[in-house]
N, C-alpha and C. Protein backbone atom coordinates (compact mmCIF):
# COMPACT_ATOMS: atom_id res chain seq x y z
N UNK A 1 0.81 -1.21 0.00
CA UNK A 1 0.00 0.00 0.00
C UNK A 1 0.85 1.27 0.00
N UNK A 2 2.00 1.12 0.55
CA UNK A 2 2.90 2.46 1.02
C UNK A 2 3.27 2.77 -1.08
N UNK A 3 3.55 1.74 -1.40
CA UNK A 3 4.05 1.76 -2.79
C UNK A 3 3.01 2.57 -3.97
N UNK A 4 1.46 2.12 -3.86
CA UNK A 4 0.49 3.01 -4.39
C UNK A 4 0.53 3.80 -4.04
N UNK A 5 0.41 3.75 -2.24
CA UNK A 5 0.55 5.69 -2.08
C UNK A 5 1.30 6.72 -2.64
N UNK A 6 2.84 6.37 -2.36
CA UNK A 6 3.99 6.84 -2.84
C UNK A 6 3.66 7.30 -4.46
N UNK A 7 3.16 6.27 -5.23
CA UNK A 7 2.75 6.16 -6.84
C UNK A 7 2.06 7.88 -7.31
N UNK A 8 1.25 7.71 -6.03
CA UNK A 8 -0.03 8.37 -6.26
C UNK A 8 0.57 10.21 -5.83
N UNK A 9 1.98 10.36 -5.74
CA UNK A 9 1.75 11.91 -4.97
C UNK A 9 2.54 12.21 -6.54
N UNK A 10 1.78 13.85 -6.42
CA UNK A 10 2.24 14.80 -7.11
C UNK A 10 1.19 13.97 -8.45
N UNK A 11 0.71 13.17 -8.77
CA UNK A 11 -0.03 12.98 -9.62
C UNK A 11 0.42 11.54 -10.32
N UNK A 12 1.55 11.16 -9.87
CA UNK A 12 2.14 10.60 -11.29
C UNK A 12 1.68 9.51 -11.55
N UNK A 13 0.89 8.51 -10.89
CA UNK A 13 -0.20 7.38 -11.02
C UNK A 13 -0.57 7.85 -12.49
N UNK A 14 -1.56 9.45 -11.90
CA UNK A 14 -2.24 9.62 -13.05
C UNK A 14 -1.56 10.08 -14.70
N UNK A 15 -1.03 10.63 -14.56
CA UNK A 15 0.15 10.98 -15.54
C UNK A 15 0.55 9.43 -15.73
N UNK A 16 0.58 8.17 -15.67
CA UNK A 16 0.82 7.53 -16.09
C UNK A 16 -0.26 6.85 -17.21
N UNK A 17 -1.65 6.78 -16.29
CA UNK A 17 -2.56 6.48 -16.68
C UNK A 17 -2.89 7.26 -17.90
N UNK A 18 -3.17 8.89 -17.73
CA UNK A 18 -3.24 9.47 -18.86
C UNK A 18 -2.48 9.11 -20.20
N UNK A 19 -1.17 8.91 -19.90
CA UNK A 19 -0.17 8.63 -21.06
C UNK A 19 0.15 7.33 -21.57
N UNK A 20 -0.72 6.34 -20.73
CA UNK A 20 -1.32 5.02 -21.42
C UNK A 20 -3.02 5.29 -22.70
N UNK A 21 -3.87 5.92 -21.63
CA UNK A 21 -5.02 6.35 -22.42
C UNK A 21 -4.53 6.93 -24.08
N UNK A 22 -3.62 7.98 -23.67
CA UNK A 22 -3.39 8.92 -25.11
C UNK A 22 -2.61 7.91 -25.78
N UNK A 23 -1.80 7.10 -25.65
CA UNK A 23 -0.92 6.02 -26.56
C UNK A 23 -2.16 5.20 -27.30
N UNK A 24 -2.62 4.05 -26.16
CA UNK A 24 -3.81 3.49 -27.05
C UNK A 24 -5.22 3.32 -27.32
N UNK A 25 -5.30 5.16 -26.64
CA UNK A 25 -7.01 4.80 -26.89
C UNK A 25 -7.44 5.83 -28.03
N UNK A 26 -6.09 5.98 -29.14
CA UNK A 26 -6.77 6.73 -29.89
C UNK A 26 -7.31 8.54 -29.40
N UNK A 27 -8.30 8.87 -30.11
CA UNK A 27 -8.70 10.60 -30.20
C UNK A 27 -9.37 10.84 -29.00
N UNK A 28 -9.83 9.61 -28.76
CA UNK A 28 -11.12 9.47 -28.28
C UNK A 28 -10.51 9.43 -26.07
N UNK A 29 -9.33 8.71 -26.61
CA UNK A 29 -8.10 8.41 -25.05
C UNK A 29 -7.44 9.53 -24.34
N UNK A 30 -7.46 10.52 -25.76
CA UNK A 30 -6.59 11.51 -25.60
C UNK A 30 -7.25 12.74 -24.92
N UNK A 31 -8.48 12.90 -25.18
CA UNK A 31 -9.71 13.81 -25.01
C UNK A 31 -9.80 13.47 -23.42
N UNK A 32 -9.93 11.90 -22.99
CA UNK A 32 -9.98 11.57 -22.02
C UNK A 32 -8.94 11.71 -20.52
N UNK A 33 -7.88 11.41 -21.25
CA UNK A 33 -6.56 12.20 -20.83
C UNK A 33 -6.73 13.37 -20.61
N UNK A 34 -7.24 14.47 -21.16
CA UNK A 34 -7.16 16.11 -20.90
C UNK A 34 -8.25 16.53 -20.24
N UNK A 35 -9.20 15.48 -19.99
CA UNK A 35 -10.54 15.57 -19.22
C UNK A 35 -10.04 15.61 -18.47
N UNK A 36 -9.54 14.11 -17.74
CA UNK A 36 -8.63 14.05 -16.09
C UNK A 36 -8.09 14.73 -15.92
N UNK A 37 -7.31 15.13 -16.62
CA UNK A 37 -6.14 16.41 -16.25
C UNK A 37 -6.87 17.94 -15.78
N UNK A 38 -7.85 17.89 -16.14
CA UNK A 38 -7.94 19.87 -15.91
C UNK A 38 -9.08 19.03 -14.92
N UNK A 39 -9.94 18.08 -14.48
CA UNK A 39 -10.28 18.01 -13.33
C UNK A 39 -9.52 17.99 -12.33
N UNK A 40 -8.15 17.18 -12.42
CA UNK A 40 -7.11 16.92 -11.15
C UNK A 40 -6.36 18.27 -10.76
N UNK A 41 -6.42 19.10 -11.91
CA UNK A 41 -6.25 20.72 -12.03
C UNK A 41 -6.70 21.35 -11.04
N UNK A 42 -8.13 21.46 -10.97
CA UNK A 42 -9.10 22.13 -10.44
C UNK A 42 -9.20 22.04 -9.55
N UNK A 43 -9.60 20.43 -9.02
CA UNK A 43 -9.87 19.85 -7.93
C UNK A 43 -8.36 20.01 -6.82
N UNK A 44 -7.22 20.30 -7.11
CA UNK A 44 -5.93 20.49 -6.16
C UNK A 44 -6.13 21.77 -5.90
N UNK A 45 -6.30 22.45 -6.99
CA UNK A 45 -6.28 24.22 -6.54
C UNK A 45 -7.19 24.28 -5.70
N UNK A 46 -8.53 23.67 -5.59
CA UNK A 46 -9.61 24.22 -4.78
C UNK A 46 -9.49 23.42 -3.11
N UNK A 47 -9.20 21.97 -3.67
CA UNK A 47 -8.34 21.43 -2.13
C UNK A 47 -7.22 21.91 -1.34
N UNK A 48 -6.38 22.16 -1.89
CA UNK A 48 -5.63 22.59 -1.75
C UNK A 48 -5.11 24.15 -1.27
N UNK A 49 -5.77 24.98 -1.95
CA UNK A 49 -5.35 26.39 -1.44
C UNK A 49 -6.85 26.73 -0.18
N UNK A 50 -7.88 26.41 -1.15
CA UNK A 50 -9.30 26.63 -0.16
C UNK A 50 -10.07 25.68 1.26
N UNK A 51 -9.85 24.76 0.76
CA UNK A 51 -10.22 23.79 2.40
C UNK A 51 -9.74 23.26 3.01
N UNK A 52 -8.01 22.80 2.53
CA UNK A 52 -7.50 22.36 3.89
C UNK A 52 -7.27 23.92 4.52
N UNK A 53 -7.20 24.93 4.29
CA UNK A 53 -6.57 25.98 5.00
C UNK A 53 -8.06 26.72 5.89
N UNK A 54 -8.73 25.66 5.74
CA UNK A 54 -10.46 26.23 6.13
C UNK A 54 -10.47 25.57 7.42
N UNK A 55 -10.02 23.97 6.65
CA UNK A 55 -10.22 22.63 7.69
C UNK A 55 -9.82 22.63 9.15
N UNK A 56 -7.88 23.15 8.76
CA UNK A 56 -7.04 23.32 9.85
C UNK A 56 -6.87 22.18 10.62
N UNK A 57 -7.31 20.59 10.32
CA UNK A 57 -7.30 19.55 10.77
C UNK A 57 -6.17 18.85 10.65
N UNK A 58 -5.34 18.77 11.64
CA UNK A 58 -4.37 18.29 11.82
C UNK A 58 -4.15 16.24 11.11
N UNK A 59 -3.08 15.91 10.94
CA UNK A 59 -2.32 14.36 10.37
C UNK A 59 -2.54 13.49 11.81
N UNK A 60 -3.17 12.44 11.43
CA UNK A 60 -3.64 11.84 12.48
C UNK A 60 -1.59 10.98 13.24
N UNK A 61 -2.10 10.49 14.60
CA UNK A 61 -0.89 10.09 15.02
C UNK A 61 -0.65 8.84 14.59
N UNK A 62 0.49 8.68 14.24
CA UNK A 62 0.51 7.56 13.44
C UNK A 62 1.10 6.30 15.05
N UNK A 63 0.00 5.01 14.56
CA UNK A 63 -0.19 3.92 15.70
C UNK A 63 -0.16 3.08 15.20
N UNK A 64 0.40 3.26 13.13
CA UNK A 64 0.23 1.62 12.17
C UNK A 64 1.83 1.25 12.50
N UNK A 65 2.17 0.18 11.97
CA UNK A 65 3.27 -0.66 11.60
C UNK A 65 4.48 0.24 10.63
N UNK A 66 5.54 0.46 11.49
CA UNK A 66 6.25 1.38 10.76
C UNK A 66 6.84 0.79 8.93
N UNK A 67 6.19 -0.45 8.64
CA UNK A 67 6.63 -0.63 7.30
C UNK A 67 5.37 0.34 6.22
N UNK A 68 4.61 0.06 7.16
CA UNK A 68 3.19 0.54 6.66
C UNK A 68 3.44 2.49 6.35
N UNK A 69 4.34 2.63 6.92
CA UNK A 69 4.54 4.30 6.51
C UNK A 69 5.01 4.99 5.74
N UNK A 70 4.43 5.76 4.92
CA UNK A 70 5.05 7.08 3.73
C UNK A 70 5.50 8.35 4.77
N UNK A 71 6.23 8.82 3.90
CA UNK A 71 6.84 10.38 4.33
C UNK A 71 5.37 11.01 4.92
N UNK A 72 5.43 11.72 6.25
CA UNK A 72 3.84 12.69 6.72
C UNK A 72 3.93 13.54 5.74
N UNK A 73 3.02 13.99 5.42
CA UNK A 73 2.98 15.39 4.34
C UNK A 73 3.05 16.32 5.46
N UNK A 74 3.20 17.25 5.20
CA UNK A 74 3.43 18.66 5.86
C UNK A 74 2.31 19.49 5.85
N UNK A 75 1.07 19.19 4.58
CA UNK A 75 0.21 19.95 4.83
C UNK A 75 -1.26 19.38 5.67
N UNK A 76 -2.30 20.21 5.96
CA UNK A 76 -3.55 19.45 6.44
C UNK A 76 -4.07 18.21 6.69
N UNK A 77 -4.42 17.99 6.97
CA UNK A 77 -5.17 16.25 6.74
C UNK A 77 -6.35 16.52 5.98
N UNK A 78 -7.40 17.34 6.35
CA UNK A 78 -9.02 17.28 5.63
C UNK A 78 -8.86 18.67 4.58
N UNK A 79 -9.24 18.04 3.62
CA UNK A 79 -9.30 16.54 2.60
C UNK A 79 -8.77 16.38 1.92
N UNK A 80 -8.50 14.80 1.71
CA UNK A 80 -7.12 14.48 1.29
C UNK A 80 -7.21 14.93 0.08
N UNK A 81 -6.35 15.52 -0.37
CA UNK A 81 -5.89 15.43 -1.49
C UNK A 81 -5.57 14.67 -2.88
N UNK A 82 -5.27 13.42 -2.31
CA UNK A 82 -4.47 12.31 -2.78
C UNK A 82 -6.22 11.46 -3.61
N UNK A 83 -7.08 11.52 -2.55
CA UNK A 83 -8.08 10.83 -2.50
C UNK A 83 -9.14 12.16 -3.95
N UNK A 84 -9.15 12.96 -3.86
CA UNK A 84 -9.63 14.64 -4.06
C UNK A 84 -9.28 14.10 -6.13
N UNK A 85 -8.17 14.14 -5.82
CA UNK A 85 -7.02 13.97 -7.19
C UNK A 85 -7.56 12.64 -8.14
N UNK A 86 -7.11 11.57 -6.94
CA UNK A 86 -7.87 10.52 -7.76
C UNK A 86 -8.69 10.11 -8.19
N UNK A 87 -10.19 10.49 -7.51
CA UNK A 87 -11.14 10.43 -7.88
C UNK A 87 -11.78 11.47 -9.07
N UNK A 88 -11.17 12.89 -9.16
CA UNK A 88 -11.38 13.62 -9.63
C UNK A 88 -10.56 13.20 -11.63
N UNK A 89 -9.59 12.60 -11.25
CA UNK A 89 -8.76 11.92 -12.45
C UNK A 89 -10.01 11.25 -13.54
N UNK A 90 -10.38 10.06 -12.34
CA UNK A 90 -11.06 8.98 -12.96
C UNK A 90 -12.34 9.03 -13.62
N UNK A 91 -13.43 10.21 -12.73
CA UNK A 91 -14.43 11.08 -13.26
C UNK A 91 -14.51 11.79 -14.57
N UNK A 92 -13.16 12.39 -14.37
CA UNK A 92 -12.81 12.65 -15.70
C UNK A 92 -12.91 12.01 -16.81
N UNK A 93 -12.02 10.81 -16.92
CA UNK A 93 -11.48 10.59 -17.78
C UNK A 93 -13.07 9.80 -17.93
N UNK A 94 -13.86 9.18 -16.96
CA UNK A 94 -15.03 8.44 -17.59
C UNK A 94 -16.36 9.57 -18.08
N UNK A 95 -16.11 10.49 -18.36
CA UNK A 95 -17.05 11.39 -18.94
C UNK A 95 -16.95 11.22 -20.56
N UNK A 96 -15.85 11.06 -20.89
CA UNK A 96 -15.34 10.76 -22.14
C UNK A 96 -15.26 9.40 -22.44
N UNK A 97 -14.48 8.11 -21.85
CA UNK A 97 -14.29 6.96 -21.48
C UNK A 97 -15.05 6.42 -21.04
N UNK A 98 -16.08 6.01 -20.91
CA UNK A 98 -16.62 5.37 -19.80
C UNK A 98 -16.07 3.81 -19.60
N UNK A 99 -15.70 3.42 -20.15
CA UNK A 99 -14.88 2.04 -20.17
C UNK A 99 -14.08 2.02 -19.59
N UNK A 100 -13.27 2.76 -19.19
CA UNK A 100 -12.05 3.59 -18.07
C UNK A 100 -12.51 3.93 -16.78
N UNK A 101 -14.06 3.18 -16.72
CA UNK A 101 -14.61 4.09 -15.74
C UNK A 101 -14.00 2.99 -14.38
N UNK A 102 -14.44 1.79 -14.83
CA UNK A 102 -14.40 1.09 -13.54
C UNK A 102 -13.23 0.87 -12.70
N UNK A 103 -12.22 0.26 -13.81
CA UNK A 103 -10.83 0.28 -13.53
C UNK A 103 -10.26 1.79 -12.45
N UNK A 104 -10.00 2.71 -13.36
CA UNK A 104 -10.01 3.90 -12.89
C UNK A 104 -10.31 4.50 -11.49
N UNK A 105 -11.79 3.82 -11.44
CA UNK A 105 -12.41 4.09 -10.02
C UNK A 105 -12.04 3.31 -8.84
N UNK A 106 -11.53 2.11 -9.35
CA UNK A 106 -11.25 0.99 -8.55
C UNK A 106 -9.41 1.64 -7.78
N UNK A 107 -9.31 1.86 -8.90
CA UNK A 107 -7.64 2.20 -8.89
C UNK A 107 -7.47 3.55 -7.69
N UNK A 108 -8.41 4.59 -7.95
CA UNK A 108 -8.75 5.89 -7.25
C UNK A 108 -9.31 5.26 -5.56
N UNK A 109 -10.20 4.11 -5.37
CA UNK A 109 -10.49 4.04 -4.19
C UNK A 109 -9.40 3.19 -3.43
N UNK A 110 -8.77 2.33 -4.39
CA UNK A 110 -7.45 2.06 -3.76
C UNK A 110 -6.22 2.88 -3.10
N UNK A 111 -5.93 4.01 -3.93
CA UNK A 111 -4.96 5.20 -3.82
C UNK A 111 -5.88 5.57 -2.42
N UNK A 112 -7.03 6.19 -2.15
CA UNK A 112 -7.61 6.70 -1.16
C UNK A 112 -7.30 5.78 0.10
N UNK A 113 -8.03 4.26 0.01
CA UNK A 113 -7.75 3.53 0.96
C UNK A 113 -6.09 3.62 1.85
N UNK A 114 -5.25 3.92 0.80
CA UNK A 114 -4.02 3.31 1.15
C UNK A 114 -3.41 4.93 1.84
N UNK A 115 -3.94 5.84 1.75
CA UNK A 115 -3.79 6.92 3.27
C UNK A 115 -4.62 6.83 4.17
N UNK A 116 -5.30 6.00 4.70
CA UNK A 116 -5.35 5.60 5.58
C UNK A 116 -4.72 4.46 6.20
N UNK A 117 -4.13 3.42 5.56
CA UNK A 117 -3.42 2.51 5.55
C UNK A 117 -2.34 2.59 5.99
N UNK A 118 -1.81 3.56 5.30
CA UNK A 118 -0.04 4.05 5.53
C UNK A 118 -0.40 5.37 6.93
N UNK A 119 -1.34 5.68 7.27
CA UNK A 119 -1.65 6.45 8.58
C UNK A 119 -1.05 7.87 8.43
N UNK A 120 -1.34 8.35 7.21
CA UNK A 120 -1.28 9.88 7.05
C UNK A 120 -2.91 10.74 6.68
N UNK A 121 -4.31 9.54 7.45
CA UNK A 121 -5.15 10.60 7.29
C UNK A 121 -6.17 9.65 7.60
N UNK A 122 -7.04 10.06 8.58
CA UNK A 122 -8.54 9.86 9.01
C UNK A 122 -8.95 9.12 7.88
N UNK A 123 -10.24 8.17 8.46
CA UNK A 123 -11.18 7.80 7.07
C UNK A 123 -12.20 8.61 6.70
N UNK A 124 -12.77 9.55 7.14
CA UNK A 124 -13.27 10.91 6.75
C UNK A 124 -12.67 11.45 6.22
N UNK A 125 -11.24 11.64 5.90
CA UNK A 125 -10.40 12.68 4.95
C UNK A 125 -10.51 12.02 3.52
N UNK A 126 -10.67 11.12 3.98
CA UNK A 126 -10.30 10.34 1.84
C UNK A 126 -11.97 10.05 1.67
N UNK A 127 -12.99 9.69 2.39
CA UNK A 127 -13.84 10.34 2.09
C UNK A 127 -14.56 11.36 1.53
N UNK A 128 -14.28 11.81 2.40
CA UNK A 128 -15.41 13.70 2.00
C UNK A 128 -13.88 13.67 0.35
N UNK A 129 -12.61 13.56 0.51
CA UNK A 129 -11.59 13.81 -0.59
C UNK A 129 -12.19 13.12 -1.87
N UNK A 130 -12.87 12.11 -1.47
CA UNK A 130 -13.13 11.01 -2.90
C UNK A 130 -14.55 11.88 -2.92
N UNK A 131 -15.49 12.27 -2.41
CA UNK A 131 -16.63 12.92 -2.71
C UNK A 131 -16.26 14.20 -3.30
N UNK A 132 -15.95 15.05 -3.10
CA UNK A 132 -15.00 16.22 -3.52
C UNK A 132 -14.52 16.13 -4.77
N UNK A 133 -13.75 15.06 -4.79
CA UNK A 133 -12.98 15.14 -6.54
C UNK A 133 -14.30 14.48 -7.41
N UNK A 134 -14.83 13.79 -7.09
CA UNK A 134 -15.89 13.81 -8.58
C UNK A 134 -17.16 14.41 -8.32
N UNK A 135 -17.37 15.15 -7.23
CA UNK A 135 -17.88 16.34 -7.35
C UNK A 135 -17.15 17.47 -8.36
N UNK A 136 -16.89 17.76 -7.99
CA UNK A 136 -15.52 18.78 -8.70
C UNK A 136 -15.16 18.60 -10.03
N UNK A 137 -15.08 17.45 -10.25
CA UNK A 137 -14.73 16.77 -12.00
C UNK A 137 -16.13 17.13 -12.61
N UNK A 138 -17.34 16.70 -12.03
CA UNK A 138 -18.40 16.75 -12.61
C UNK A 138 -18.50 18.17 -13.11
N UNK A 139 -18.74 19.49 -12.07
CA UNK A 139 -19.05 20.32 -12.07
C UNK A 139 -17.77 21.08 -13.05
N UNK A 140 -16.54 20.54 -13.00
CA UNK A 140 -15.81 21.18 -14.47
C UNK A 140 -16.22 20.39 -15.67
N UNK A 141 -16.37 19.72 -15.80
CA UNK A 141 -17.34 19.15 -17.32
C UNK A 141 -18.05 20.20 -17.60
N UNK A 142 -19.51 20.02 -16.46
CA UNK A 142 -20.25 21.04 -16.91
C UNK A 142 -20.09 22.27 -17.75
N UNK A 143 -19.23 22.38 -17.03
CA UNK A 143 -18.67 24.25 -16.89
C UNK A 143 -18.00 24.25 -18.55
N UNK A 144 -17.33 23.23 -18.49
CA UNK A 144 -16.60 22.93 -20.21
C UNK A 144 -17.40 22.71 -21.28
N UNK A 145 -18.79 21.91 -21.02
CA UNK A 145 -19.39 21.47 -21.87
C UNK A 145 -20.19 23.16 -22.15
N UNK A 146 -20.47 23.79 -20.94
CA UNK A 146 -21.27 25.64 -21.26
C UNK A 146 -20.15 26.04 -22.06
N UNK A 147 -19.34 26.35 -21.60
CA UNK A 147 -18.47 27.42 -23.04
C UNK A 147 -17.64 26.65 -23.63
N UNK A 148 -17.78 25.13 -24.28
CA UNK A 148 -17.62 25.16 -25.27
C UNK A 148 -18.98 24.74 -26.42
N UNK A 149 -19.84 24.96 -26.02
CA UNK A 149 -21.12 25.47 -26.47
C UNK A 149 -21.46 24.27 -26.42
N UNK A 150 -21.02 22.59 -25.36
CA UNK A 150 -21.57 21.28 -26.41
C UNK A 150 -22.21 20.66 -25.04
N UNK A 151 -22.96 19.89 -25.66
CA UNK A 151 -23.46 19.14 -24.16
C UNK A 151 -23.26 17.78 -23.79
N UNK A 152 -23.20 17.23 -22.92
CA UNK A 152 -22.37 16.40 -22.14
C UNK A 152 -23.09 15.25 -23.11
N UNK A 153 -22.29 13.64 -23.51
CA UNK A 153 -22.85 12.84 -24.16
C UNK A 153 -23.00 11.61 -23.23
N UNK A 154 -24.22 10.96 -23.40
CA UNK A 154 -23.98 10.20 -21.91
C UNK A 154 -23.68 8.83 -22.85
N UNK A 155 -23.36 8.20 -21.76
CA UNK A 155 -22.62 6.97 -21.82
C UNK A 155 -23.17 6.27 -22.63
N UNK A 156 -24.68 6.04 -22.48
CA UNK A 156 -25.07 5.12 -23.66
C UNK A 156 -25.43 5.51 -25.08
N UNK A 157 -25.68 6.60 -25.25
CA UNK A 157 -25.10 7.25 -26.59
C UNK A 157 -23.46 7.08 -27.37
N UNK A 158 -23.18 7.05 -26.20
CA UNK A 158 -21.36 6.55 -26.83
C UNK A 158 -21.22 4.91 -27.03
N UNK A 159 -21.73 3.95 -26.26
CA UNK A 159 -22.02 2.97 -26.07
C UNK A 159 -22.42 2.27 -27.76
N UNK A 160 -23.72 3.23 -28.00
CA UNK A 160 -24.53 2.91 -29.04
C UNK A 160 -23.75 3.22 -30.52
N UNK A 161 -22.96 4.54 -30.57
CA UNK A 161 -22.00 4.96 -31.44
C UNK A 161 -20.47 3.93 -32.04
N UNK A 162 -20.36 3.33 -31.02
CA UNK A 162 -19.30 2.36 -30.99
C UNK A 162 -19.56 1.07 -31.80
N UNK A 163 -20.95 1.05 -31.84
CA UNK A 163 -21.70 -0.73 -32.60
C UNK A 163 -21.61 -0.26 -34.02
């Protein structure tokens, strides 16, 4: 778990993931790729500068198994970030993808699980963090789909396009 966690800071899980999507999923991977990306965008700036500095909730004491431990972060505990990011990635990229959806999501609640695991954060922090980022993903779609004049295509319309 310390190893996903570790995977998962500064983004680069996703930056991996993205740069698998854009290799082989085609126009269609790549779109999906830049979805995740300006959600994981959004969703850090707004975690990040606006609610942990709201939260002020301190890094829980760590009482796990010292193999079980990553570096403490230095900033807040609520809400994680890590959890905020990933979920916000995967939202993304399944607005476009939806086939990406499950994996993705699976992969994102894993990354979440595993700060709590490695004991750098409450299970309420990767919570409300995993609610947050695809909140957040959603509501930048939206916002993308208004000015760029198009409206969101749902899944089984893409589904149906593919046969």
């Amino acid at each position: 778990m310390s190893r996903l966690s570790r995977a998962a800071d500064y983004s680069r899980l996703w930056l991996g993931a993205a740069a698998l999507l854009s290799l082989f999923g085609g126009s269609r991977g790549r779109r999906a790729a830049i979805e995740g990306f300006v959600a994981i965008g959004v969703t850090s700036a707004i975690v990040n500068t606006a609610m942990k500095p709201i939260s002020r909730r301190p890094r829980p004491e760590r009482e796990v198994l010292s193999a079980r431990h990553v570096r403490m972060p230095v900033s807040l505990s609520f809400p994680s970030g890590h959890a905020a990011s990933a979920f916000a990635f995967a939202t993304g990229v399944a607005r476009v993808e939806p086939r990406a959806s499950a994996p993705l999501h699976a992969l994102a609640a894993a990354v979440a699980y595993s700060r709590v695991h490695t004991g750098v954060h409450f299970p309420a922090d990767v919570i409300a963090g995993s609610l947050i980022g695809v909140g957040l993903a959603r509501l930048t779609g939206i916002l993308r789909d208004r000015r760029s004049g198009t409206s969101h295509i749902s899944a089984k319309r893409l589904i149906k396009e593919r046969r």
